[in-house]
C-alpha atoms as a PDB file:
ATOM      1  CA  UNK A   1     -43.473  17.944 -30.218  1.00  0.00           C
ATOM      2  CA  UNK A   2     -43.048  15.677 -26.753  1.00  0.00           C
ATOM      3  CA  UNK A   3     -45.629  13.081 -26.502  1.00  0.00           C
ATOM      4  CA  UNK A   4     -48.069  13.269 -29.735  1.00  0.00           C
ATOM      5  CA  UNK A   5     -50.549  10.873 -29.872  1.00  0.00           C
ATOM      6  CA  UNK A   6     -52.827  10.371 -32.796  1.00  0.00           C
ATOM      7  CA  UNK A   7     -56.263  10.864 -31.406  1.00  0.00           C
ATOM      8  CA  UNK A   8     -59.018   8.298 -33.296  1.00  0.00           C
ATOM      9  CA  UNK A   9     -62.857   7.055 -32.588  1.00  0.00           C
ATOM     10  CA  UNK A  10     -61.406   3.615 -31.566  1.00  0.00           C
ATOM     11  CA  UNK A  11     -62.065   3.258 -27.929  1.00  0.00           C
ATOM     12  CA  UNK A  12     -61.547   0.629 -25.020  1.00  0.00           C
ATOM     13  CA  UNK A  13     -64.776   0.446 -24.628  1.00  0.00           C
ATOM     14  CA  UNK A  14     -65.901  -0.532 -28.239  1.00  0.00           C
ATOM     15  CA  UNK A  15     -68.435  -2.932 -29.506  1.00  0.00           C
ATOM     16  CA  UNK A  16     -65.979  -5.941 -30.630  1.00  0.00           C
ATOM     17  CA  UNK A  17     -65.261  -6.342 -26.031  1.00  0.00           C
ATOM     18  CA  UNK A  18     -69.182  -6.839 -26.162  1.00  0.00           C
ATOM     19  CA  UNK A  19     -70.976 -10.526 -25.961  1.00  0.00           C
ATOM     20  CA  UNK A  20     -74.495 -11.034 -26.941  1.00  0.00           C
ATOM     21  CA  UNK A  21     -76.636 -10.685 -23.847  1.00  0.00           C
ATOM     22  CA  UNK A  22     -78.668 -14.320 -23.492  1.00  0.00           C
ATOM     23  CA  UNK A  23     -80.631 -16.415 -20.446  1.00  0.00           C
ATOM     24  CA  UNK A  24     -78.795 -19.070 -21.332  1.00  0.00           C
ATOM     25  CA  UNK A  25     -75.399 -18.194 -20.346  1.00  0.00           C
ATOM     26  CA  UNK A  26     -76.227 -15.409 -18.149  1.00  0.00           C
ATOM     27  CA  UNK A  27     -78.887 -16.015 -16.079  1.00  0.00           C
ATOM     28  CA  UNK A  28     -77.340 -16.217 -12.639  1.00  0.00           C
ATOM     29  CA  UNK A  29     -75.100 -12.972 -13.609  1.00  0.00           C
ATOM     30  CA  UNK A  30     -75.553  -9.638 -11.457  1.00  0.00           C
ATOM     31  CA  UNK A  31     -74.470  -6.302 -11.955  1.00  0.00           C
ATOM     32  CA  UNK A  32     -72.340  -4.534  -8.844  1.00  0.00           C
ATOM     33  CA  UNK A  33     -72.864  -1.142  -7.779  1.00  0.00           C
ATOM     34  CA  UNK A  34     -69.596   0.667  -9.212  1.00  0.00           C
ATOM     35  CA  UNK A  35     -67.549   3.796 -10.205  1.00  0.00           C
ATOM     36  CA  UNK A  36     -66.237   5.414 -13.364  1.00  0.00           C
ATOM     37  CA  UNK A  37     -62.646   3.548 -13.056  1.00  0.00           C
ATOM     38  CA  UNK A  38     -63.379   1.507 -16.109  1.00  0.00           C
ATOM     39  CA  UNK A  39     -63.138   4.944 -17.947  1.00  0.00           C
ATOM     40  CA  UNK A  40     -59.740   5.821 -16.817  1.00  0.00           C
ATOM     41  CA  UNK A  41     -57.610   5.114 -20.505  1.00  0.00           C
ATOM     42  CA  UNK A  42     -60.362   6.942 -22.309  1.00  0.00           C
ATOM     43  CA  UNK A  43     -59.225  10.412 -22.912  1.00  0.00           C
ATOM     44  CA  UNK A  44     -61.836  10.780 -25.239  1.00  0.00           C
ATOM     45  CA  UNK A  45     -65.524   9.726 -25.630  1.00  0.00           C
ATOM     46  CA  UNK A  46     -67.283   9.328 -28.374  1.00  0.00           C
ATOM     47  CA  UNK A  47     -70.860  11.090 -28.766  1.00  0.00           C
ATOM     48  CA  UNK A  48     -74.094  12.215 -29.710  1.00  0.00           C
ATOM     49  CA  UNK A  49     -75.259  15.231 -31.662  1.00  0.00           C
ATOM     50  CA  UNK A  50     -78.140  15.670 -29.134  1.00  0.00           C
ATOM     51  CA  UNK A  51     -74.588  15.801 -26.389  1.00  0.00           C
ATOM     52  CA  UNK A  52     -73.627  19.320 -27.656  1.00  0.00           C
ATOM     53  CA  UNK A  53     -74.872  21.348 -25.664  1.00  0.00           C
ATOM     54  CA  UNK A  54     -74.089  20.513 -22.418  1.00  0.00           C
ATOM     55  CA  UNK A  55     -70.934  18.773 -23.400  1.00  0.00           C
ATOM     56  CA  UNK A  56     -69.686  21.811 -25.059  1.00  0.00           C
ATOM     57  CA  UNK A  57     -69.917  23.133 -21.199  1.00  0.00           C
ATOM     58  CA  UNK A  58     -67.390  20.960 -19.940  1.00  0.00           C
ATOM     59  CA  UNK A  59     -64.722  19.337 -22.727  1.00  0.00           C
ATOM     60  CA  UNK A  60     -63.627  20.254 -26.337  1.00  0.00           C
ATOM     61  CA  UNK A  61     -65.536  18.695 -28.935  1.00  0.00           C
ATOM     62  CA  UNK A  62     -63.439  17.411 -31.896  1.00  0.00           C
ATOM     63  CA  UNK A  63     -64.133  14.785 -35.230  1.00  0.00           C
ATOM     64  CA  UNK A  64     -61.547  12.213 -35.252  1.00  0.00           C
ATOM     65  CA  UNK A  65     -59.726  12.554 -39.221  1.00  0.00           C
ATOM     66  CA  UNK A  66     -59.825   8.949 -40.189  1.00  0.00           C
ATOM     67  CA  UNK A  67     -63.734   8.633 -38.810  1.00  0.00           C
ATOM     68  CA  UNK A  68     -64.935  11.543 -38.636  1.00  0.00           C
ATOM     69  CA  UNK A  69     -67.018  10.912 -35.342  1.00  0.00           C
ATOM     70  CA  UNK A  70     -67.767  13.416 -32.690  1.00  0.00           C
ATOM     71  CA  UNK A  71     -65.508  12.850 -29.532  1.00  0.00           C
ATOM     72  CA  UNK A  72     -65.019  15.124 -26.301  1.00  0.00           C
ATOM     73  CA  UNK A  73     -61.752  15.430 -25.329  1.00  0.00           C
ATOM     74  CA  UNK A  74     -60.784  14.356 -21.649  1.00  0.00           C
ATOM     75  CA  UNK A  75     -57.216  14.582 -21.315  1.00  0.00           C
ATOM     76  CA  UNK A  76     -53.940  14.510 -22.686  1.00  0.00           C
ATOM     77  CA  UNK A  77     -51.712  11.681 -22.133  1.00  0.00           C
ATOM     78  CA  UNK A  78     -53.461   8.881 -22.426  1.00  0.00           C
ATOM     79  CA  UNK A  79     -55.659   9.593 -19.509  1.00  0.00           C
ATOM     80  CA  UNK A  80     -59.277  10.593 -18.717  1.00  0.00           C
ATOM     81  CA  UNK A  81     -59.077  13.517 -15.776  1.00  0.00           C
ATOM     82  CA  UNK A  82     -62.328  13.382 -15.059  1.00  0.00           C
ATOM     83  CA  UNK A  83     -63.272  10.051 -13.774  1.00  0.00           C
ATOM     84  CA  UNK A  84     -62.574  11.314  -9.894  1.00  0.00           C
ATOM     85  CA  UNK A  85     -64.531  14.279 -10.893  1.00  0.00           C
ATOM     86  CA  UNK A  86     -67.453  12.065 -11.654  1.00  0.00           C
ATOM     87  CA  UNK A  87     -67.268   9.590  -9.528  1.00  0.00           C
ATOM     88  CA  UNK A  88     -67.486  12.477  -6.651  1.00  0.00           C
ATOM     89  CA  UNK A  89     -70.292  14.133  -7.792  1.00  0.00           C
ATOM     90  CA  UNK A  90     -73.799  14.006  -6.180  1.00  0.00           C
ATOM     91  CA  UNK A  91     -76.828  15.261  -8.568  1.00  0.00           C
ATOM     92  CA  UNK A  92     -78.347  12.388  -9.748  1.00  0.00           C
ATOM     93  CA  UNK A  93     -78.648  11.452 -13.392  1.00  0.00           C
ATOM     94  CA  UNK A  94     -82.372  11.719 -13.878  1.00  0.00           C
ATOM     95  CA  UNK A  95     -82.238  10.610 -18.060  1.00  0.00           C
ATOM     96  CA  UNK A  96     -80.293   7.288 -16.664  1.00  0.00           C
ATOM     97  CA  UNK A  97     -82.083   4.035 -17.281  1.00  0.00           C
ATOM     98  CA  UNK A  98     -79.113   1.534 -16.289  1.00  0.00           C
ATOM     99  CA  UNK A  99     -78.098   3.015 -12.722  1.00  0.00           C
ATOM    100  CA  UNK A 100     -80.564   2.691  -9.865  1.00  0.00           C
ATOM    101  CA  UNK A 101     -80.165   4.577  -6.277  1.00  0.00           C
ATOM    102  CA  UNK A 102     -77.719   3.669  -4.176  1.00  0.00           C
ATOM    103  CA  UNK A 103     -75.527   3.109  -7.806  1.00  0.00           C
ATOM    104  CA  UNK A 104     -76.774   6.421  -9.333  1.00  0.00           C
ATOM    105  CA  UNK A 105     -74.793   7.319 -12.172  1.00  0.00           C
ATOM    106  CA  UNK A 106     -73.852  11.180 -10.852  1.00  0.00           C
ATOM    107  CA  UNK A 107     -73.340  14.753 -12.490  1.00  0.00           C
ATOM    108  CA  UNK A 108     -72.297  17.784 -11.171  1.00  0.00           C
ATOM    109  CA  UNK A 109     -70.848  20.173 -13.245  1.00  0.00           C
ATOM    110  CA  UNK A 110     -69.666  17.776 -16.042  1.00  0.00           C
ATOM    111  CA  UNK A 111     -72.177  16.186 -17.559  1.00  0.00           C
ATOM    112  CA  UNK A 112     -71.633  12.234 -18.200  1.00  0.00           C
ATOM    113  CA  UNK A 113     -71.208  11.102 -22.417  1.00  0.00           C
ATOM    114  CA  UNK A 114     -74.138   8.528 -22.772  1.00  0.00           C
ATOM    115  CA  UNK A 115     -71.277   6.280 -24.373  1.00  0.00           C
ATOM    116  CA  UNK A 116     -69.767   6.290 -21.132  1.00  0.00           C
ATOM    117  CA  UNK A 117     -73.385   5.917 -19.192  1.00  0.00           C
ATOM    118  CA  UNK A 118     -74.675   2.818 -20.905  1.00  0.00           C
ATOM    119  CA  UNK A 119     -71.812   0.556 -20.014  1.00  0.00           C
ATOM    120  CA  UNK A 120     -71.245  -2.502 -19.628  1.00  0.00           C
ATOM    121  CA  UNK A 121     -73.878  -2.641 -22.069  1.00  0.00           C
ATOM    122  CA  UNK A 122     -74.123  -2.231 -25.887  1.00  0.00           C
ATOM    123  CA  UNK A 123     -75.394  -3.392 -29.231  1.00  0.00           C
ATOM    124  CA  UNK A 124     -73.791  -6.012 -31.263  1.00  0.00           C
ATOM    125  CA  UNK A 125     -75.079  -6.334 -34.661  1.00  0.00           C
ATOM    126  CA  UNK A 126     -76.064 -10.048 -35.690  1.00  0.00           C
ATOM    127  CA  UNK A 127     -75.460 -11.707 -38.528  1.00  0.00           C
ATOM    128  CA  UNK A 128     -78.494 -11.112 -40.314  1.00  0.00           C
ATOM    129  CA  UNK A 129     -78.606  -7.403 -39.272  1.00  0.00           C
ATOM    130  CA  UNK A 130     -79.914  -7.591 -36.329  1.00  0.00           C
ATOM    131  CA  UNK A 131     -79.020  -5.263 -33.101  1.00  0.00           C
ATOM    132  CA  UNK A 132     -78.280  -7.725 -29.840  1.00  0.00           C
ATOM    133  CA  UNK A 133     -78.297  -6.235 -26.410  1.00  0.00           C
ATOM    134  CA  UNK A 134     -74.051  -7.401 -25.653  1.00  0.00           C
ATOM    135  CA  UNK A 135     -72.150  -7.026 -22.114  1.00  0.00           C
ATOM    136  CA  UNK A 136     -68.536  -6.482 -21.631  1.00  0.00           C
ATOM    137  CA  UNK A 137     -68.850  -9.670 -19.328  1.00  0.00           C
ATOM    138  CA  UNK A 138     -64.973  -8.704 -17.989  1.00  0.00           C
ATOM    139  CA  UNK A 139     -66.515  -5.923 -15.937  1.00  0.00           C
ATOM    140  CA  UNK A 140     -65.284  -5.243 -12.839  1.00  0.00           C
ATOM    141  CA  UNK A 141     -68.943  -5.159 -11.634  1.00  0.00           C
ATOM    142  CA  UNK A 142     -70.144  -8.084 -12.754  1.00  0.00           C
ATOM    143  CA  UNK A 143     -70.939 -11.464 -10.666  1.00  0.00           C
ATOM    144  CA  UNK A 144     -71.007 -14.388 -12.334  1.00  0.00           C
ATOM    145  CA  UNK A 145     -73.359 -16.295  -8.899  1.00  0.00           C
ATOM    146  CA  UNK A 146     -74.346 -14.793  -5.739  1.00  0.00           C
ATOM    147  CA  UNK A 147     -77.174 -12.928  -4.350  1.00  0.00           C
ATOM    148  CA  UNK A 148     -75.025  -9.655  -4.771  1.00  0.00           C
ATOM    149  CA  UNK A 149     -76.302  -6.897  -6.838  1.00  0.00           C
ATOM    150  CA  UNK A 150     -79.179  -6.709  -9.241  1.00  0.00           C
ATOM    151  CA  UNK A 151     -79.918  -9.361 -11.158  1.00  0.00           C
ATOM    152  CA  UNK A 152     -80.178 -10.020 -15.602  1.00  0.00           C
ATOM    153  CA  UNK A 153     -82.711 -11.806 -15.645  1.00  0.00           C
ATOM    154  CA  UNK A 154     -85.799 -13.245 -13.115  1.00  0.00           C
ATOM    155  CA  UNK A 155     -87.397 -16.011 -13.982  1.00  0.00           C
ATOM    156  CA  UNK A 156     -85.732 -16.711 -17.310  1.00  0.00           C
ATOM    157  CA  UNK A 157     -86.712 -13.144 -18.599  1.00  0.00           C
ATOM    158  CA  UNK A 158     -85.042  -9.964 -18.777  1.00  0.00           C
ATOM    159  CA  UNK A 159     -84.773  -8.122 -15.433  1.00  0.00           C
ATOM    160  CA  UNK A 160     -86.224  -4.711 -15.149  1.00  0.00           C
ATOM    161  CA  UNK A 161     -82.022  -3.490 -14.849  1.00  0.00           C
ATOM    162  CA  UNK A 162     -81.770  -5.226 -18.916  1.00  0.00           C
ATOM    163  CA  UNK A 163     -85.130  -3.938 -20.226  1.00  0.00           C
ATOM    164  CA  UNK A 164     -83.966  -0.033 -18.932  1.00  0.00           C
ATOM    165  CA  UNK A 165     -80.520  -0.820 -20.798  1.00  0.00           C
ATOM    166  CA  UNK A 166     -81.735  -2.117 -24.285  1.00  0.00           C
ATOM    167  CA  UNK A 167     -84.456   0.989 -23.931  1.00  0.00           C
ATOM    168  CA  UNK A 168     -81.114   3.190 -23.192  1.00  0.00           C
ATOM    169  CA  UNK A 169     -79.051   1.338 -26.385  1.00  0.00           C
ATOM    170  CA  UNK A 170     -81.933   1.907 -28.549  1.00  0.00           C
ATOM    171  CA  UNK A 171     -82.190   5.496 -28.099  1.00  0.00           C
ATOM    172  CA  UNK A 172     -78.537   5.362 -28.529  1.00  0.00           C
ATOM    173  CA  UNK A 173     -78.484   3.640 -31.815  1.00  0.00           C
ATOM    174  CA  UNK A 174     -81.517   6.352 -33.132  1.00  0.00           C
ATOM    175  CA  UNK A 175     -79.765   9.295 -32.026  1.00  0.00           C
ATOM    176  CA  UNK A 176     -75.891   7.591 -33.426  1.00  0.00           C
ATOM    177  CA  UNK A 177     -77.889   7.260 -36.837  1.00  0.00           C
ATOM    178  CA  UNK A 178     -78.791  11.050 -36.574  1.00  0.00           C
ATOM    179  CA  UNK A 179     -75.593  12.230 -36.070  1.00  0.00           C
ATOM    180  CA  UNK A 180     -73.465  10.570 -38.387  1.00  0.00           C
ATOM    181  CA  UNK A 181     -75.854  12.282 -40.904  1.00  0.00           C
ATOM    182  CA  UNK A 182     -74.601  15.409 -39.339  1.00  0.00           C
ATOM    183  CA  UNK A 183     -71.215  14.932 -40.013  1.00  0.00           C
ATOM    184  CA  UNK A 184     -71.644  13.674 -43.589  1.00  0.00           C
ATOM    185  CA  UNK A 185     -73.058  16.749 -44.261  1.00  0.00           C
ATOM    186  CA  UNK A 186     -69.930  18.211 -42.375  1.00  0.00           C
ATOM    187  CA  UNK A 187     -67.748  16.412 -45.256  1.00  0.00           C
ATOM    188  CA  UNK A 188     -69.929  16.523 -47.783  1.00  0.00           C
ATOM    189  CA  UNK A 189     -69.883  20.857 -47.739  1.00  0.00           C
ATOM    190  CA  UNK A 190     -66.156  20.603 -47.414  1.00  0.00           C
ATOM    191  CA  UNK A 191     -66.437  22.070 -43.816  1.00  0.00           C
ATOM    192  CA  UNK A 192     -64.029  19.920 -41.746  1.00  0.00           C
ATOM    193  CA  UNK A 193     -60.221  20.683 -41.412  1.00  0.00           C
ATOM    194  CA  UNK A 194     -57.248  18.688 -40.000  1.00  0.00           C
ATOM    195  CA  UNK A 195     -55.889  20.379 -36.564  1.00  0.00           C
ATOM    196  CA  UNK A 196     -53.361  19.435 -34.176  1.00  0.00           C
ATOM    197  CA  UNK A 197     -53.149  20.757 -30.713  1.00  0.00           C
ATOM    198  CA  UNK A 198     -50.067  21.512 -29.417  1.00  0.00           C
ATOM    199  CA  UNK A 199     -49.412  22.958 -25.758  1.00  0.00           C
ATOM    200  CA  UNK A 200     -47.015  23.862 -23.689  1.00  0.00           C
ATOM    201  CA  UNK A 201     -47.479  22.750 -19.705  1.00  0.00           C
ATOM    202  CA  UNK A 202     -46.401  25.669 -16.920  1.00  0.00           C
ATOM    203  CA  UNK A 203     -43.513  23.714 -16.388  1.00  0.00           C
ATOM    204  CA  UNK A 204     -42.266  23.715 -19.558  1.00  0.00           C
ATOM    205  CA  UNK A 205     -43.417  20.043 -21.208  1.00  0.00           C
ATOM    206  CA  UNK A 206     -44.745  20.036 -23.898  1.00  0.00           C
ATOM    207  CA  UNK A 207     -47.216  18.004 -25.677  1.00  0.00           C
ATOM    208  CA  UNK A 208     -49.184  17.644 -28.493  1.00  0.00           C
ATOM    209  CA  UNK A 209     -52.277  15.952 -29.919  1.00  0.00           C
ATOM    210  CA  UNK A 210     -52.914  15.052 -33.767  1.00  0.00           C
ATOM    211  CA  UNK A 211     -55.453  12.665 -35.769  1.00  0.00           C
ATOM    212  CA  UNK A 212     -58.498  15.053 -35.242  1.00  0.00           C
ATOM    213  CA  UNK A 213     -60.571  17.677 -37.261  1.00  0.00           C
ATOM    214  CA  UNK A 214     -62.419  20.774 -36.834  1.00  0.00           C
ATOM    215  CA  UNK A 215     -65.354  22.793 -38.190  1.00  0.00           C
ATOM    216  CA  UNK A 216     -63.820  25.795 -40.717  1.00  0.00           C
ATOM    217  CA  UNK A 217     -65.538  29.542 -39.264  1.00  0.00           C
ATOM    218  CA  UNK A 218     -65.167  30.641 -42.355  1.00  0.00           C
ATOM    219  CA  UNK A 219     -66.102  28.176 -44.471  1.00  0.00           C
ATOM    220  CA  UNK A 220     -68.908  27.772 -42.032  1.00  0.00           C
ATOM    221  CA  UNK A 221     -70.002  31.134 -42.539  1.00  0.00           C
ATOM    222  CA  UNK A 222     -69.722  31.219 -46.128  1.00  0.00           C
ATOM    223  CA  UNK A 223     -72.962  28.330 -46.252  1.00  0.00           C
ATOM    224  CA  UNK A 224     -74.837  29.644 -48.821  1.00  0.00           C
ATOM    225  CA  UNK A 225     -78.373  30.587 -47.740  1.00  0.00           C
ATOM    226  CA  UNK A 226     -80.652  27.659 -48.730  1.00  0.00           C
ATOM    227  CA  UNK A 227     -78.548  25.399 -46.937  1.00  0.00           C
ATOM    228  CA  UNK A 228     -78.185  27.473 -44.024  1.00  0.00           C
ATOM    229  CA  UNK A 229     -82.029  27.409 -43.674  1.00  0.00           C
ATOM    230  CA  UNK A 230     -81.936  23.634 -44.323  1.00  0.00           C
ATOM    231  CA  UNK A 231     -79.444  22.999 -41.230  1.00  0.00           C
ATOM    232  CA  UNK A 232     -81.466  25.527 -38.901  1.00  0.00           C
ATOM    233  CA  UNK A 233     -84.922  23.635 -39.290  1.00  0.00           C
ATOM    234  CA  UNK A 234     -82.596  19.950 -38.388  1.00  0.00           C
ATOM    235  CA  UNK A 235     -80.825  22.072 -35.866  1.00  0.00           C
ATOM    236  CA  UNK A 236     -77.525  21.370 -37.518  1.00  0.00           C
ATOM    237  CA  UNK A 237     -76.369  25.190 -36.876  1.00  0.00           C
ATOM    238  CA  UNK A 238     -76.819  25.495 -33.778  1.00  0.00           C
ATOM    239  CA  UNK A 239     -74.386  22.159 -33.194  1.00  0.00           C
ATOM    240  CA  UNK A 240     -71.619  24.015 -35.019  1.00  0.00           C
ATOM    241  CA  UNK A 241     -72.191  26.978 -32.925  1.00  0.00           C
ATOM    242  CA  UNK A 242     -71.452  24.266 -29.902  1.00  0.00           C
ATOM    243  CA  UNK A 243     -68.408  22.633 -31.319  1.00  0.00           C
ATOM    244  CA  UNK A 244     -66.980  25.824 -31.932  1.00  0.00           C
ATOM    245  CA  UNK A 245     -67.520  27.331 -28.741  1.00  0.00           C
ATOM    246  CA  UNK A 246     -66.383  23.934 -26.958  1.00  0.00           C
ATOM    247  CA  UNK A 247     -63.109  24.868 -28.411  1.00  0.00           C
ATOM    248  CA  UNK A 248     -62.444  27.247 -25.431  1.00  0.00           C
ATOM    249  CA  UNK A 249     -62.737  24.674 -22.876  1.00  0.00           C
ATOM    250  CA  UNK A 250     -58.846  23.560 -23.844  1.00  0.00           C
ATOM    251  CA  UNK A 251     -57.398  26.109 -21.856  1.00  0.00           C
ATOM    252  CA  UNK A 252     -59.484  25.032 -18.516  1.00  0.00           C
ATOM    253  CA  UNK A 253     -58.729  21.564 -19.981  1.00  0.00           C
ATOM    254  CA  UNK A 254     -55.193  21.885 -20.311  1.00  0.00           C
ATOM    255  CA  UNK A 255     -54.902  23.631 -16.874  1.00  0.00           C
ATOM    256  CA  UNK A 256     -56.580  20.584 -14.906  1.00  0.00           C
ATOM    257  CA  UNK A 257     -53.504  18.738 -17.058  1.00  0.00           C
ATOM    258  CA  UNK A 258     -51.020  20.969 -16.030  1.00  0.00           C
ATOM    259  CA  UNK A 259     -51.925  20.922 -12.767  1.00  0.00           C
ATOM    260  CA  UNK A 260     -53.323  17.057 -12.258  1.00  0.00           C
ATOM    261  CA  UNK A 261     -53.105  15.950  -8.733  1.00  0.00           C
ATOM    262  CA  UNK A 262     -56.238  19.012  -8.303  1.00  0.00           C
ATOM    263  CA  UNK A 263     -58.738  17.387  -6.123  1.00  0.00           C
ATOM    264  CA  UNK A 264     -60.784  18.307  -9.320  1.00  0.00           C
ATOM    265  CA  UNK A 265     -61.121  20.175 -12.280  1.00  0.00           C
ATOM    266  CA  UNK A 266     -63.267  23.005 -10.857  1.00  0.00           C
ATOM    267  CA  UNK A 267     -60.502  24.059  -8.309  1.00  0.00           C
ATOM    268  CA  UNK A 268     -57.956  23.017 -11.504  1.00  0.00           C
ATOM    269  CA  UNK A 269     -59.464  25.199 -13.609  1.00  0.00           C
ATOM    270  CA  UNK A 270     -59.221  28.574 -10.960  1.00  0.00           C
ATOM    271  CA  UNK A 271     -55.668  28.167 -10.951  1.00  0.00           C
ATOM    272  CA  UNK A 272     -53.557  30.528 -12.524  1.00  0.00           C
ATOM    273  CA  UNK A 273     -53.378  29.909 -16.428  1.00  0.00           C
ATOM    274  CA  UNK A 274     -50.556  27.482 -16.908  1.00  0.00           C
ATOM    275  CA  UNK A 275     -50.922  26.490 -20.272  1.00  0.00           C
ATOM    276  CA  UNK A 276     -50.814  27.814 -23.792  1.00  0.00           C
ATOM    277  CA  UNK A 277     -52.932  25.764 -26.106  1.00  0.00           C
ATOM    278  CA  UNK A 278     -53.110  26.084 -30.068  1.00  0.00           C
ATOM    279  CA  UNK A 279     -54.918  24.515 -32.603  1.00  0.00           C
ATOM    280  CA  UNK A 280     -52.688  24.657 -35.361  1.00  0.00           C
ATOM    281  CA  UNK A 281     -52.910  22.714 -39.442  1.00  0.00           C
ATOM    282  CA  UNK A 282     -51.739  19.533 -39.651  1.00  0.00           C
ATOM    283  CA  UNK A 283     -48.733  19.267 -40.937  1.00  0.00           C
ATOM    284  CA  UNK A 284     -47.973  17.170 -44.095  1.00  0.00           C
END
């Protein structure tokens, strides 16, 4: 195949860009209104079990093969395709505790990963264990002086824009916990397969996408029945039943590839079908 990168949890984004959040050093920083640009060479996201759902609505959800955590695929390429769609919408992301109005993180018809929703903030992990409230402090939207934007702190303590954010990265961290015992259950029944993706564009490219797993069907439907009623009361079936029905959403992804340069996926994806996707084994 053309062009076959290796898909894996690592992101741009990740904790190891983050600094540990303090008055000290930050006190006269603000935070900028801003857009989703910073999410541009992320063509996947990493996220939540409680994301499903709606995610499954809008982008393919995968398990990267070497860590075997959730992603949603946003493009091919090296590129996410739907940071214009995003940064156009209008519905306001009620469940938002870092955006304000007049910065509202938006949603229209593609929901927003919570990954991407809580930056520039995250959790760094201390020395002694403990989770610290970080910033990726080279953020386009931050000000190091000024009167610009809201503030990090007043008064030496936490501003009301920090307090919403380590409320948000807690949640985060709780719900991260609950998923990764998800997918070691995933592994642990044997139910996770290596897949590669390979598609061919309408005008005859080709490219390809390894590095990633998938649930089994059949060795999803051959759970035998204790520890089918075991998932159903943690509401682990029902987020197989999302992953594998997020699968379909690579053919409207891979026609909003085909045809990038779509003022957005919605009119992308009532375009005539361009593209041939297949999940195929990996090979080796």
């Amino acid at each position: 195949m053309t062009n076959e990168p290796t898909l894996t949890a690592q992101h741009p984004l990740a904790a190891d860009a983050l600094s540990p959040l303090s008055v000290d050093r930050h006190w006269t920083w603000r935070l900028m209104p801003g857009d989703f640009g910073f999410a541009i060479d992320a063509p996947s996201i990493p996220i939540l079990a409680e994301e499903f759902a709606p995610i499954a609505r809008s982008y393919p959800i995968v398990f990267a093969a070497k860590d075997p955590s959730p992603l949603a695929i946003l493009g091919l390429g090296g590129t996410n395709l739907f940071v214009t769609a995003w940064d156009e919408s209008t519905t306001v992301a009620a469940d938002d505790p870092v955006a304000k109005p007049a910065s509202d993180v938006a949603l229209a018809s593609h929901y927003i990963p919570a990954f991407v929703r809580r930056y520039p903030f995250g959790f760094l992990q201390a020395p002694d264990g403990r989770l610290v409230l970080g910033i990726h402090e080279d953020c386009a939207r931050v000000r190091k002086n000024g009167d610009d934007g809201e503030a990090l702190f007043v008064d030496g303590k936490p501003a009301e824009l920090v307090r919403r954010a380590l409320a948000f990265c807690e949640a985060f961290h709780t719900s991260a916990a609950t998923t990764m015992a998800f997918v070691a259950a995933l592994e642990e029944r044997g139910l996770l397969v290596d897949r590669q993706a390979d598609i061919v564009l309408a005008d005859g490219r080709k490219l390809g996408l390894t590095g990633f797993r998938i649930v089994d069907p059949d060795r999803f439907q051959a759970l035998d029945g204790p520890t089918v009623v075991e998932w159903h009361g943690k509401g682990w079936l029902a987020l197989v039943h999302h992953h594998l029905a997020s699968l379909d959403q690579w053919r409207a992804l891979l026609r909003w590839q085909s045809n990038h340069g779509a003022t957005s996926p919605i009119t992308a994806a009532k375009a005539e079908d361009p593209v041939t996707p297949e999940l195929v084994p990996t090979e080796g």
